[in-house]
C-alpha atoms as a PDB file:
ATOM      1  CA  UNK A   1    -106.284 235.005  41.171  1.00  0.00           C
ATOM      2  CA  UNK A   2    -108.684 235.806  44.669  1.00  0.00           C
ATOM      3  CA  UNK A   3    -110.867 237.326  42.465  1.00  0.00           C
ATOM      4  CA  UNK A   4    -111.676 234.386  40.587  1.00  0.00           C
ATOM      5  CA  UNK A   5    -111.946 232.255  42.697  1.00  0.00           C
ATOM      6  CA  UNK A   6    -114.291 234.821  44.685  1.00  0.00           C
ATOM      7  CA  UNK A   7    -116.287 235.031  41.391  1.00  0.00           C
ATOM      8  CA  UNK A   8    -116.707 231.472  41.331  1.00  0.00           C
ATOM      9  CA  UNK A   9    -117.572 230.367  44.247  1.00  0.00           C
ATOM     10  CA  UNK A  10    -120.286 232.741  43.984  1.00  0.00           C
ATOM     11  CA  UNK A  11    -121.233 231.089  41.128  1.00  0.00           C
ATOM     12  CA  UNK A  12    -121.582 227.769  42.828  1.00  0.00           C
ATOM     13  CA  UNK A  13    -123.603 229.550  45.699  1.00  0.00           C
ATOM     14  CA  UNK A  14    -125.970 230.800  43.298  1.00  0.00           C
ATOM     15  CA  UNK A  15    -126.392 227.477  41.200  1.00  0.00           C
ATOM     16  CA  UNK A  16    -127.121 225.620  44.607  1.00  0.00           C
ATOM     17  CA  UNK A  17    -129.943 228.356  45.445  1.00  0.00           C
ATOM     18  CA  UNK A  18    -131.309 227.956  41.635  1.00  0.00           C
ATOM     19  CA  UNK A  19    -131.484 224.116  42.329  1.00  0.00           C
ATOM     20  CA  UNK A  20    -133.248 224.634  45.921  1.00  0.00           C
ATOM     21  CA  UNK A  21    -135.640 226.807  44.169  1.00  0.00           C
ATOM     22  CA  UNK A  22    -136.270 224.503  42.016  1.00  0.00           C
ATOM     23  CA  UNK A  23    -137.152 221.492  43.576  1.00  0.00           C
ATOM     24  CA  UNK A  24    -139.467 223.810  45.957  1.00  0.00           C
ATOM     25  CA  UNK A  25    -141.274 224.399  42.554  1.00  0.00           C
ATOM     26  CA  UNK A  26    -141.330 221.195  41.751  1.00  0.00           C
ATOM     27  CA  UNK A  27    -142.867 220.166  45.009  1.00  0.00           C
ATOM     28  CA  UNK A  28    -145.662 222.367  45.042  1.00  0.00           C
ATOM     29  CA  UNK A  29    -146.716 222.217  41.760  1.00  0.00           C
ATOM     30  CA  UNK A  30    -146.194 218.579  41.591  1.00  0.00           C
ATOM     31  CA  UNK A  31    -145.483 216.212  44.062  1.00  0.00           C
ATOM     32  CA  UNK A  32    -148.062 217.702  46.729  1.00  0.00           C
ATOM     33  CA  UNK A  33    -150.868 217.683  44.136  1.00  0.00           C
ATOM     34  CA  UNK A  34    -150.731 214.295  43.670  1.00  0.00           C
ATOM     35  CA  UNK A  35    -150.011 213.060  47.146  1.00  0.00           C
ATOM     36  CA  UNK A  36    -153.279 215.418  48.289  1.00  0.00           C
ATOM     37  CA  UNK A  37    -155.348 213.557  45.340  1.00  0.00           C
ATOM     38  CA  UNK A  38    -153.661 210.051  46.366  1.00  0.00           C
ATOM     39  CA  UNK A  39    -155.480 210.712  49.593  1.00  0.00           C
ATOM     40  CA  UNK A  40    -158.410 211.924  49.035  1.00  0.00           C
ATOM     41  CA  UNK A  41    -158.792 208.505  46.919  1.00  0.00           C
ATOM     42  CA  UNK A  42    -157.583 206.716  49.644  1.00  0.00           C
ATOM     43  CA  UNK A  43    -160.131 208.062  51.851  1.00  0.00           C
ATOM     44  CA  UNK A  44    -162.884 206.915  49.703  1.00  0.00           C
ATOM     45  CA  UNK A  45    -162.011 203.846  49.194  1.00  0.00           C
ATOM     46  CA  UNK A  46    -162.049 202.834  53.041  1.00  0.00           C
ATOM     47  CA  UNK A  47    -165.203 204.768  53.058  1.00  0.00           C
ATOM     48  CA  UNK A  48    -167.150 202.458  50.483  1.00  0.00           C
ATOM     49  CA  UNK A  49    -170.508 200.894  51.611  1.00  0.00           C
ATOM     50  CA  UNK A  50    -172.666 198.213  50.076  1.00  0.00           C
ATOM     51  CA  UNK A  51    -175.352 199.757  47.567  1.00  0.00           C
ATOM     52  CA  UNK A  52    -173.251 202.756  46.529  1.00  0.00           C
ATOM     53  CA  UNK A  53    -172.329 202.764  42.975  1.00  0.00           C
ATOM     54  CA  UNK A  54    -168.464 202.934  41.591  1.00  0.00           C
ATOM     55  CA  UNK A  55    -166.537 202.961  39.006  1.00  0.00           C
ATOM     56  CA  UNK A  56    -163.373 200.386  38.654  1.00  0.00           C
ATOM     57  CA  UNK A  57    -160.091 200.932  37.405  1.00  0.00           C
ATOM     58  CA  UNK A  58    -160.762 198.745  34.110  1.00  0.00           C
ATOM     59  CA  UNK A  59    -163.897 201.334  33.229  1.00  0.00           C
ATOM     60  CA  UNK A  60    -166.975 199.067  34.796  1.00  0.00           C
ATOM     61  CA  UNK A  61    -170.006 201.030  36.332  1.00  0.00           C
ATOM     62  CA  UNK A  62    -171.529 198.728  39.507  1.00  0.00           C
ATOM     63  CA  UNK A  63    -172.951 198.776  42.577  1.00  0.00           C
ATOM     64  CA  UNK A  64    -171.323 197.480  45.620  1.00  0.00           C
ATOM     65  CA  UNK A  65    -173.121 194.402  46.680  1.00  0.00           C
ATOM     66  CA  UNK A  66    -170.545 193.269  49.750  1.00  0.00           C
ATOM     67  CA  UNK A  67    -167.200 193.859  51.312  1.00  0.00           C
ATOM     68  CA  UNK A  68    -164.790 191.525  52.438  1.00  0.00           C
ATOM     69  CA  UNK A  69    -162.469 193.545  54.528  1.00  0.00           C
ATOM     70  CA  UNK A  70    -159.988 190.774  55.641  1.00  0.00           C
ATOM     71  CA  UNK A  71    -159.503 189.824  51.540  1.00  0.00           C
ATOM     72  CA  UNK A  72    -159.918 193.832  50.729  1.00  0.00           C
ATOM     73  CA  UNK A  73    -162.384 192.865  47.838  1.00  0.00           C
ATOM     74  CA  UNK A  74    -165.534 194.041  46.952  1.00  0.00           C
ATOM     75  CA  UNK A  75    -168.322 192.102  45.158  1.00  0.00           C
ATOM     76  CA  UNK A  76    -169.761 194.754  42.635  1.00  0.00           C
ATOM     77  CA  UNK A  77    -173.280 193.802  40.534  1.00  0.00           C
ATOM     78  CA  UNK A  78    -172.334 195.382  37.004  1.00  0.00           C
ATOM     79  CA  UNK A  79    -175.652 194.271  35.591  1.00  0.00           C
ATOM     80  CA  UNK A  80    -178.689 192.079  36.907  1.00  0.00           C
ATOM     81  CA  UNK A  81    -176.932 188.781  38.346  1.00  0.00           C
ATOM     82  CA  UNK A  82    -173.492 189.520  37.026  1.00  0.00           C
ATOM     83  CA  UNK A  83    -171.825 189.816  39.912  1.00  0.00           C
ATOM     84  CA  UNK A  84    -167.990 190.691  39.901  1.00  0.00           C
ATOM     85  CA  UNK A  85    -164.702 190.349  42.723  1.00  0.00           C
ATOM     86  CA  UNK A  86    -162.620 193.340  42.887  1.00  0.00           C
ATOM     87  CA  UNK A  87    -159.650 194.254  44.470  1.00  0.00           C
ATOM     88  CA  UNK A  88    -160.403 197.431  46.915  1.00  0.00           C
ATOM     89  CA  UNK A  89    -157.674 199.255  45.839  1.00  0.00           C
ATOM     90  CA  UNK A  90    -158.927 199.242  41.470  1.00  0.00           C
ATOM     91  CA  UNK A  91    -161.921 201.116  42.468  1.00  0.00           C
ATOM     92  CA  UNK A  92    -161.640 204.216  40.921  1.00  0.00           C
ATOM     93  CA  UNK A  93    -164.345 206.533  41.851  1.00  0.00           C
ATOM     94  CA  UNK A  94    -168.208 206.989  42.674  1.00  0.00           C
ATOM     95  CA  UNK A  95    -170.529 206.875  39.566  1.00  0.00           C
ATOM     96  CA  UNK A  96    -172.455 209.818  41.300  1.00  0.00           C
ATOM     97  CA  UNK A  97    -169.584 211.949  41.538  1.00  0.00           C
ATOM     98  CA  UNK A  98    -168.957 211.061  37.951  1.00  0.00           C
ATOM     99  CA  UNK A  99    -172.552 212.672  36.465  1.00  0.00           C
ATOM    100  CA  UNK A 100    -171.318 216.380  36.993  1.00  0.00           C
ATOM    101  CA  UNK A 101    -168.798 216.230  34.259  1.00  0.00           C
ATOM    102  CA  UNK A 102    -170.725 214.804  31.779  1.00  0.00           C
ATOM    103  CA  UNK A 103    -173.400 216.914  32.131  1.00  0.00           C
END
C-alpha cells in the first residue's frame, strides 16, 4: 500500500512541475510578446506630433493636423480639407513606418 501511494504522489509532483513549465512557456512565448508590442504602441502614441502622418485603427492614411491632449483626440487631414476627430488611442501606426513592408 506505501508504495502506491509513494508512486502517486510522485505523480502529482510531477504533473504540478509539467503545469509550471507550462505556463512559463506560455509566458514567454506569449503573454510578454504582446505586452512588449502593447508598449512600444503605447509609446508612440504619446509621442505623436502635428504634421506626422498615421494610420488609424479603421484603415485611414492622414496627417496629424492638432492635438487635444485634455480630450486625447487628434484632428487628422485625410485629404485636402477633410479634416477628421480621432480618439488617441485608434491610431494605429506611422504611414512612414508602414512603406518598408510594402516595398
Amino acid at each position: 500500500m506505501t508504495l502506491l501511494q509513494a508512486a502517486q504522489g510522485d505523480g502529482g509532483m510531477g504533473m504540478i512541475l509539467m503545469l509550471v513549465a507550462m505556463f512559463a512557456i506560455m509566458y514567454f512565448f506569449m503573454i510578454r510578446p504582446q505586452q512588449k508590442k502593447q508598449k512600444e504602441i503605447q509609446k508612440f502614441r504619446n509621442s505623436i506630433e502635428r504634421g506626422q502622418e498615421v494610420i488609424t485603427a479603421g484603415g485611414l492614411y492622414g496627417t496629424v493636423r492638432d492635438i487635444d491632449d485634455v480630450k486625447n483626440v487628434l484632428i487628422i487631414e485625410v485629404a485636402n480639407g477633410v479634416r477628421v476627430r480621432v480618439d488617441r488611442n485608434s491610431v494605429f501606426a506611422s504611414a512612414a513606418s508602414t512603406e518598408n513592408y510594402s516595398k
